[in-house]
N, C-alpha and C. Protein backbone atom coordinates (compact mmCIF):
# COMPACT_ATOMS: atom_id res chain seq x y z
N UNK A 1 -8.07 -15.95 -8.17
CA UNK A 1 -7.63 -14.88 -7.29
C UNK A 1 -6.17 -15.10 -6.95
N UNK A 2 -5.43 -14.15 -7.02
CA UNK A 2 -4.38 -14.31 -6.49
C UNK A 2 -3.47 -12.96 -5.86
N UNK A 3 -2.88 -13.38 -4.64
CA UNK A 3 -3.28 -12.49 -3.55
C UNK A 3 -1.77 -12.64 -3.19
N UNK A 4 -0.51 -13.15 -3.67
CA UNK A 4 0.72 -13.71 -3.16
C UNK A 4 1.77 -11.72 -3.04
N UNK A 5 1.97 -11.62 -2.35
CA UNK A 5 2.64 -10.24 -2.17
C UNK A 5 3.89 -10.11 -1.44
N UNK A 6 4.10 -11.56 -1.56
CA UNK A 6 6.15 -11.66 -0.89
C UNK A 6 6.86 -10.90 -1.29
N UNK A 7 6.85 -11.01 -2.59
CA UNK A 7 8.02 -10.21 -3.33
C UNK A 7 8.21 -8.71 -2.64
N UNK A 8 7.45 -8.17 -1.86
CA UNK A 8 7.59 -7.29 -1.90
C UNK A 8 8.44 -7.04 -0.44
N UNK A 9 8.73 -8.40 0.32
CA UNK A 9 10.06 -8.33 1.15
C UNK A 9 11.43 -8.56 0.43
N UNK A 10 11.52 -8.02 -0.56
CA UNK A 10 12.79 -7.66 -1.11
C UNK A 10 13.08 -6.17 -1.13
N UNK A 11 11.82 -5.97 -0.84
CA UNK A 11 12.44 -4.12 -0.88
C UNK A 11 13.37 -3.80 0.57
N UNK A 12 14.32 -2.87 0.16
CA UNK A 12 15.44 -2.78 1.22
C UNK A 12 14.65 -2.17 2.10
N UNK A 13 15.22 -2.10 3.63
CA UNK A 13 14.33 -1.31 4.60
C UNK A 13 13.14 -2.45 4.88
N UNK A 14 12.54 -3.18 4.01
CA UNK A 14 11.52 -3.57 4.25
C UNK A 14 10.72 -3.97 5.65
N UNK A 15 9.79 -3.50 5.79
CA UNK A 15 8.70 -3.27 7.61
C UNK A 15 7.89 -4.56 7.32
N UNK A 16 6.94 -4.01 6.43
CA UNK A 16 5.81 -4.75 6.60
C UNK A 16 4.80 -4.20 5.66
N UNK A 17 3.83 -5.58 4.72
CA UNK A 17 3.09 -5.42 4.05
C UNK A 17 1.78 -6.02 3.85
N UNK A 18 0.68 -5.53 3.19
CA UNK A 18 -0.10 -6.04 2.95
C UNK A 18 -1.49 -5.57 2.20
N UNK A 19 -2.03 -6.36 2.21
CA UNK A 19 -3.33 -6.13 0.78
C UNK A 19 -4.53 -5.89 1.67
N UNK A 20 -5.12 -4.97 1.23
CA UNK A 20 -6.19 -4.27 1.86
C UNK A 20 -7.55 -4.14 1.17
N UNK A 21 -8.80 -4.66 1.37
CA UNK A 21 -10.05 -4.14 1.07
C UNK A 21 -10.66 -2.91 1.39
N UNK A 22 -10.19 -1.68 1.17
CA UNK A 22 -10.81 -0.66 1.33
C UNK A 22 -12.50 -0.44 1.18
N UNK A 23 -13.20 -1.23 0.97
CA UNK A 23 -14.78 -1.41 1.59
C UNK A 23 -15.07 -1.54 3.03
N UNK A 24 -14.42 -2.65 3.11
CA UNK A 24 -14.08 -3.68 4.56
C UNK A 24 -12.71 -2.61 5.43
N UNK A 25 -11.86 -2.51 5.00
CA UNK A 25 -10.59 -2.22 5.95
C UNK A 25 -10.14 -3.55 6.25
N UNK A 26 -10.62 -4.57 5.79
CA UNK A 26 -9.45 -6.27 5.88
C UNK A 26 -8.62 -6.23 5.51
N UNK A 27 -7.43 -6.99 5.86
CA UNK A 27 -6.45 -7.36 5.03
C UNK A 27 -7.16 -8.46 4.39
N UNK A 28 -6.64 -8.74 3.19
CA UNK A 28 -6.65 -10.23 2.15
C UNK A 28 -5.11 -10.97 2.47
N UNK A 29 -4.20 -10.28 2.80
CA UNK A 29 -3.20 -10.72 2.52
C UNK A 29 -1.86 -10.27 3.41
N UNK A 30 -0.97 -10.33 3.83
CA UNK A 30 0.57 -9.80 4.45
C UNK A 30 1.48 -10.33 4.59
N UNK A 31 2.68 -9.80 4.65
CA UNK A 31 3.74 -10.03 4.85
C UNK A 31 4.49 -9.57 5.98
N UNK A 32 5.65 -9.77 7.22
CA UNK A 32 6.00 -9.00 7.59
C UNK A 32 7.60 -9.53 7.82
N UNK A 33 8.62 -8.22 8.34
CA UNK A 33 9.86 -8.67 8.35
C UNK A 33 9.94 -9.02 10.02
N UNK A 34 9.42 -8.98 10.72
CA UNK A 34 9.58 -9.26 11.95
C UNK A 34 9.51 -8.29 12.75
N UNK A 35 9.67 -7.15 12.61
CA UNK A 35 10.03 -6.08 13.21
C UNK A 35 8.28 -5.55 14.12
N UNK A 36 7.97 -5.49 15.06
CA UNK A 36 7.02 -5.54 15.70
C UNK A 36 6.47 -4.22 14.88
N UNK A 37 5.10 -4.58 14.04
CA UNK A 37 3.94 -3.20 13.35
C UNK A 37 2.64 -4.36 13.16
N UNK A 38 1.83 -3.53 13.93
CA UNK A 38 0.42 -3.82 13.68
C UNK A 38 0.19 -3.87 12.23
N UNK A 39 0.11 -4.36 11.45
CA UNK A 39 -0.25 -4.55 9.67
C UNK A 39 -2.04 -4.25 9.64
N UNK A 40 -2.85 -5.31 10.56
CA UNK A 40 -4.10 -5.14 10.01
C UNK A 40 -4.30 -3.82 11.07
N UNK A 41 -4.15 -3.05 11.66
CA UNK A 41 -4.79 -1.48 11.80
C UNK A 41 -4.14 -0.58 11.02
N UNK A 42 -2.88 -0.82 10.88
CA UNK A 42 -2.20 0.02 9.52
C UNK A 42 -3.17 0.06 8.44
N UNK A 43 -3.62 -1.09 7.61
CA UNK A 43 -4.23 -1.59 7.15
C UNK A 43 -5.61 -0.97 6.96
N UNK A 44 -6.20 -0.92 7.86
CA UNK A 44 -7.47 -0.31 8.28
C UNK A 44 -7.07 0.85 8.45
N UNK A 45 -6.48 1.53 8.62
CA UNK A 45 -6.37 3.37 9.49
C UNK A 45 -6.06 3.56 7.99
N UNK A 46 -5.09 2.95 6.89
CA UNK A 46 -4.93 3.26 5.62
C UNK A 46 -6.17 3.38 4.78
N UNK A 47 -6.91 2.65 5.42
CA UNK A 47 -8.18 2.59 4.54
C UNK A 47 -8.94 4.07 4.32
N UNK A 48 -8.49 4.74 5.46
CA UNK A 48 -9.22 6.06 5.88
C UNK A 48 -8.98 7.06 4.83
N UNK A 49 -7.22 6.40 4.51
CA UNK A 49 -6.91 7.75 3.80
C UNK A 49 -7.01 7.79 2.49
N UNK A 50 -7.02 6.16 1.78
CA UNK A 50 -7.48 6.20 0.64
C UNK A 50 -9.02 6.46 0.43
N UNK A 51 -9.92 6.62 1.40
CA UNK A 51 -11.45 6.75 1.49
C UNK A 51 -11.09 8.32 1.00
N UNK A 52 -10.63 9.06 2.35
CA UNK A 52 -10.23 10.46 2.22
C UNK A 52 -9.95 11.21 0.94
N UNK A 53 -8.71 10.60 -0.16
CA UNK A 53 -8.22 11.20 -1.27
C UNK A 53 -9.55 10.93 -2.11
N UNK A 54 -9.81 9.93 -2.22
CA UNK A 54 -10.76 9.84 -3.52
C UNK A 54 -12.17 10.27 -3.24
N UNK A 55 -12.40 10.99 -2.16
CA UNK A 55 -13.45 12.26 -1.82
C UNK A 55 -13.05 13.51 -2.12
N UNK A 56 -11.85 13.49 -1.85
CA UNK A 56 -11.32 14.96 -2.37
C UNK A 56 -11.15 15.18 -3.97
N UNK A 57 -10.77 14.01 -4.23
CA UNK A 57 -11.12 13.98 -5.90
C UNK A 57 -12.05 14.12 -6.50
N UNK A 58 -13.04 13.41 -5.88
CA UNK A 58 -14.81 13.81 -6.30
C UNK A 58 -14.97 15.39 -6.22
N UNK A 59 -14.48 15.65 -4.67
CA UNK A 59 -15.22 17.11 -4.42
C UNK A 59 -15.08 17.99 -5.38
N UNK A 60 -13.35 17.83 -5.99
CA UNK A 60 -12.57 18.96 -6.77
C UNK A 60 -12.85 18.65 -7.89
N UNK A 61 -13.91 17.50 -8.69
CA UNK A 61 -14.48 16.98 -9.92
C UNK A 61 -13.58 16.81 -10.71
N UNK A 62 -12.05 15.96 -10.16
CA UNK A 62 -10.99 15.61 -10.83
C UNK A 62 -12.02 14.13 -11.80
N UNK A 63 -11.34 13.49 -12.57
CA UNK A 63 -11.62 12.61 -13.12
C UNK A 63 -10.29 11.99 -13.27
N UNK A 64 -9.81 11.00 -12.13
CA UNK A 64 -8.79 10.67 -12.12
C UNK A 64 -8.75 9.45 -11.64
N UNK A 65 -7.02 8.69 -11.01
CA UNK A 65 -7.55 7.88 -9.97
C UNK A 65 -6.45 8.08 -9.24
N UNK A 66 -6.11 7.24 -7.78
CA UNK A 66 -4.54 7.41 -7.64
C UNK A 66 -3.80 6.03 -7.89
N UNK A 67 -2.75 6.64 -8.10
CA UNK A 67 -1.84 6.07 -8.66
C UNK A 67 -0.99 5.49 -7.41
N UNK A 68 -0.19 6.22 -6.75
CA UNK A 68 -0.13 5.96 -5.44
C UNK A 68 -0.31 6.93 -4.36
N UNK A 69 -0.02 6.90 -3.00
CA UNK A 69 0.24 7.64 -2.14
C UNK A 69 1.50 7.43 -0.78
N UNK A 70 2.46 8.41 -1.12
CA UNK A 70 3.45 8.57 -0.50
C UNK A 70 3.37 8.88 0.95
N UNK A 71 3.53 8.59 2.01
CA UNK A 71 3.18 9.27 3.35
C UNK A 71 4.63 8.94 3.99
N UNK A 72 5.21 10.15 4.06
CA UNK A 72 6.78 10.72 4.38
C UNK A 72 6.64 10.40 6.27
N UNK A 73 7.34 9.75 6.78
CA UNK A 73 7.82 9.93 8.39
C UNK A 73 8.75 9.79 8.45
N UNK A 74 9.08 10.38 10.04
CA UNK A 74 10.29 10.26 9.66
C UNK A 74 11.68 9.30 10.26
N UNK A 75 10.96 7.92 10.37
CA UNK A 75 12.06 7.11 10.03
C UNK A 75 11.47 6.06 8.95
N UNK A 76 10.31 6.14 8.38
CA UNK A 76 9.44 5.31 7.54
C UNK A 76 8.95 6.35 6.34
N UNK A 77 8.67 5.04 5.01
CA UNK A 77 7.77 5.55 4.55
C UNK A 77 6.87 4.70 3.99
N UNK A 78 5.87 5.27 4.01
CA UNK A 78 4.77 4.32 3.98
C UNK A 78 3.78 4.61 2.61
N UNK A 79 3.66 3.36 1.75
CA UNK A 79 2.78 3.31 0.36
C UNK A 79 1.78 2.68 0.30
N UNK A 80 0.96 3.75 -0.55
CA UNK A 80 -0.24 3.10 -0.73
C UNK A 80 -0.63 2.91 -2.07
N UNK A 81 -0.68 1.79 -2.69
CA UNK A 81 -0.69 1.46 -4.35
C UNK A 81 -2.57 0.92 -4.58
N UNK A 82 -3.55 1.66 -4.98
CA UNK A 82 -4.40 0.81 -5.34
C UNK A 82 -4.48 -0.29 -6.79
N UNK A 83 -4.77 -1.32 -6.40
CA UNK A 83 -4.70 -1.89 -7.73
C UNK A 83 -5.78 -1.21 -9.19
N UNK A 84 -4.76 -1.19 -10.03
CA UNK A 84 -5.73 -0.96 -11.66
C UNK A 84 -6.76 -1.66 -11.98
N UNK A 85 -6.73 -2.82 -11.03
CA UNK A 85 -7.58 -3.99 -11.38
C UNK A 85 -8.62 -4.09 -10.85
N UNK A 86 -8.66 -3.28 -9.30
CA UNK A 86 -9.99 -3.18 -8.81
C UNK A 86 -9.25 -2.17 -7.66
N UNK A 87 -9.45 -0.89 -7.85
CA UNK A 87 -9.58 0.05 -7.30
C UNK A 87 -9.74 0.20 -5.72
N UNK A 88 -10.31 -0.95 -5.56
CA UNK A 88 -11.38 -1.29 -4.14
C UNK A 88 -10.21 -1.63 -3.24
N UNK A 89 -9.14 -2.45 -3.64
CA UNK A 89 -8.13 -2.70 -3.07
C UNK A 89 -7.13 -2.48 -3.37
N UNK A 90 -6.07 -2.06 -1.97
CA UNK A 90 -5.03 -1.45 -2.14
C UNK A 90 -3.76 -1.70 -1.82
N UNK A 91 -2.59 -1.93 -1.83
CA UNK A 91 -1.13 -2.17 -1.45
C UNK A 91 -0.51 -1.50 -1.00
N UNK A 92 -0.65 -1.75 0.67
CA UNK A 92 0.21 -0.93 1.71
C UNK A 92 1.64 -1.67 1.86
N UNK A 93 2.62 -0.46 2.23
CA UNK A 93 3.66 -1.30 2.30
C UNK A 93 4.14 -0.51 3.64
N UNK A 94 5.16 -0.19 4.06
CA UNK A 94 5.94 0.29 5.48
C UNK A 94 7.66 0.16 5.50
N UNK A 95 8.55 1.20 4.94
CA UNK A 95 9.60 0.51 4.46
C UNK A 95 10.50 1.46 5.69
N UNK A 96 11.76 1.19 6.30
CA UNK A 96 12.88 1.93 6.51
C UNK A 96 13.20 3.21 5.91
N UNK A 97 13.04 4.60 6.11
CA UNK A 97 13.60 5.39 5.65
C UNK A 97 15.11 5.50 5.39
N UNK A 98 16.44 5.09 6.62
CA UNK A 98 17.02 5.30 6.02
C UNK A 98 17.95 4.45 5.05
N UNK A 99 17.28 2.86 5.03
CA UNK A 99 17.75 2.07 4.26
C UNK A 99 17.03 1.43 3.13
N UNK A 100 15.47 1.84 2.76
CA UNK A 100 15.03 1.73 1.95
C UNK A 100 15.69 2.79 0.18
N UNK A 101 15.16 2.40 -0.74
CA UNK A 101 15.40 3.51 -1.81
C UNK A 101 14.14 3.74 -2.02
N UNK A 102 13.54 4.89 -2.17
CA UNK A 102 11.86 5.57 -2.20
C UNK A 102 11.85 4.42 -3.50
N UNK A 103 12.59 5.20 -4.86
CA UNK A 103 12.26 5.00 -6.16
C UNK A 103 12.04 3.35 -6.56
N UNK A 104 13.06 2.83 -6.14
CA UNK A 104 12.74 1.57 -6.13
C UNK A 104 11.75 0.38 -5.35
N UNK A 105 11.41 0.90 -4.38
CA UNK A 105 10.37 0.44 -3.66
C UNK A 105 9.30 0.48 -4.17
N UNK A 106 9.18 1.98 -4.83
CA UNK A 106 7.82 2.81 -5.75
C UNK A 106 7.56 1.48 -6.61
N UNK A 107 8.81 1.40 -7.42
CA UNK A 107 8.23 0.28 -8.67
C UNK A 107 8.50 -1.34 -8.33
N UNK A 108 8.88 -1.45 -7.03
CA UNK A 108 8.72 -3.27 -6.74
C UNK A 108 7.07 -3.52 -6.21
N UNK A 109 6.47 -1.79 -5.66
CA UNK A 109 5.32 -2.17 -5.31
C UNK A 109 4.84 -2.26 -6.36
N UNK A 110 4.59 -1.20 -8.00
CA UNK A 110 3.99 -1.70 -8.60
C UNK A 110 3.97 -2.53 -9.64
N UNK A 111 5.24 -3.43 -9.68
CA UNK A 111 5.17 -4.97 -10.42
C UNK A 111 4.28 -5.36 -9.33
N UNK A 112 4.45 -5.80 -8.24
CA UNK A 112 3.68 -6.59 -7.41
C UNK A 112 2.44 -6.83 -7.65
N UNK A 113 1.93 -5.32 -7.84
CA UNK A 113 0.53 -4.64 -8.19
C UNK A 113 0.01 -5.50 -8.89
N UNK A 114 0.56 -5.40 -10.11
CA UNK A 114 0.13 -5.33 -11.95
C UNK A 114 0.04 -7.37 -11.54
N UNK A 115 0.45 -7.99 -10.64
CA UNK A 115 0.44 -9.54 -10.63
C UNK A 115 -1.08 -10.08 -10.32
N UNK A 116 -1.14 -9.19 -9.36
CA UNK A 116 -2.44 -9.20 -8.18
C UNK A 116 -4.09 -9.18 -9.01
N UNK A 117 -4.13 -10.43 -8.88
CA UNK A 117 -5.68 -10.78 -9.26
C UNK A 117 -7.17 -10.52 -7.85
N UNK A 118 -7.81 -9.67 -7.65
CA UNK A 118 -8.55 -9.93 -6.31
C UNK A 118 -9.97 -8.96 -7.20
């Protein structure tokens, strides 16, 4: 198993991160930059919404999965990467809007991803 998700305080802006069991709503795992954010209810309240999309996917008899999910605020933005590897769990992150870069954050989360054994 391997669960290491530092790297992903290199993303600019960087809040706060961490690995999520969407069965459970646990974290497995986090990171944070200091900046005062609850991670494990993020964590858990995230769980809701990846529960949420992939009901709506069923309902609409997509045959898909997600890939990620973007959630725009507005001094944050906040990602949700499930792993390819087990679906079940997912990679929240929490970055600075105005000093993060979306695009590049997009793909430091998913090298991170593609590492992640769980």
């Amino acid at each position: 198993m391997s669960t290491n998700i530092s790297d992903l305080k290199n993303i600019a802006g960087f809040i706060g991160a961490c690995l999520v069991d969407s069965d459970t709503g646990l974290m497995l795992a986090s990171e944070s930059s200091g900046v005062k954010f609850d991670l494990e209810a993020a964590g858990a309240a995230n769980t809701e919404v990846v529960r949420a999309k992939n009901a709506a996917m069923q309902a609409l008899g997509l045959d898909d999965h997600i890939e990620d999910i973007l959630i725009t605020l507005g001094t944050q933005y906040h990602l949700i990467r499930p792993l390819e590897s087990n679906p079940a769990v997912f990679v929240y992150v929490a970055v600075d809007r105005k000093t993060a870069n979306l695009g590049m954050a997009r793909l430091t989360v998913k090298n991170v991803e593609g590492k992640l054994k769980v």
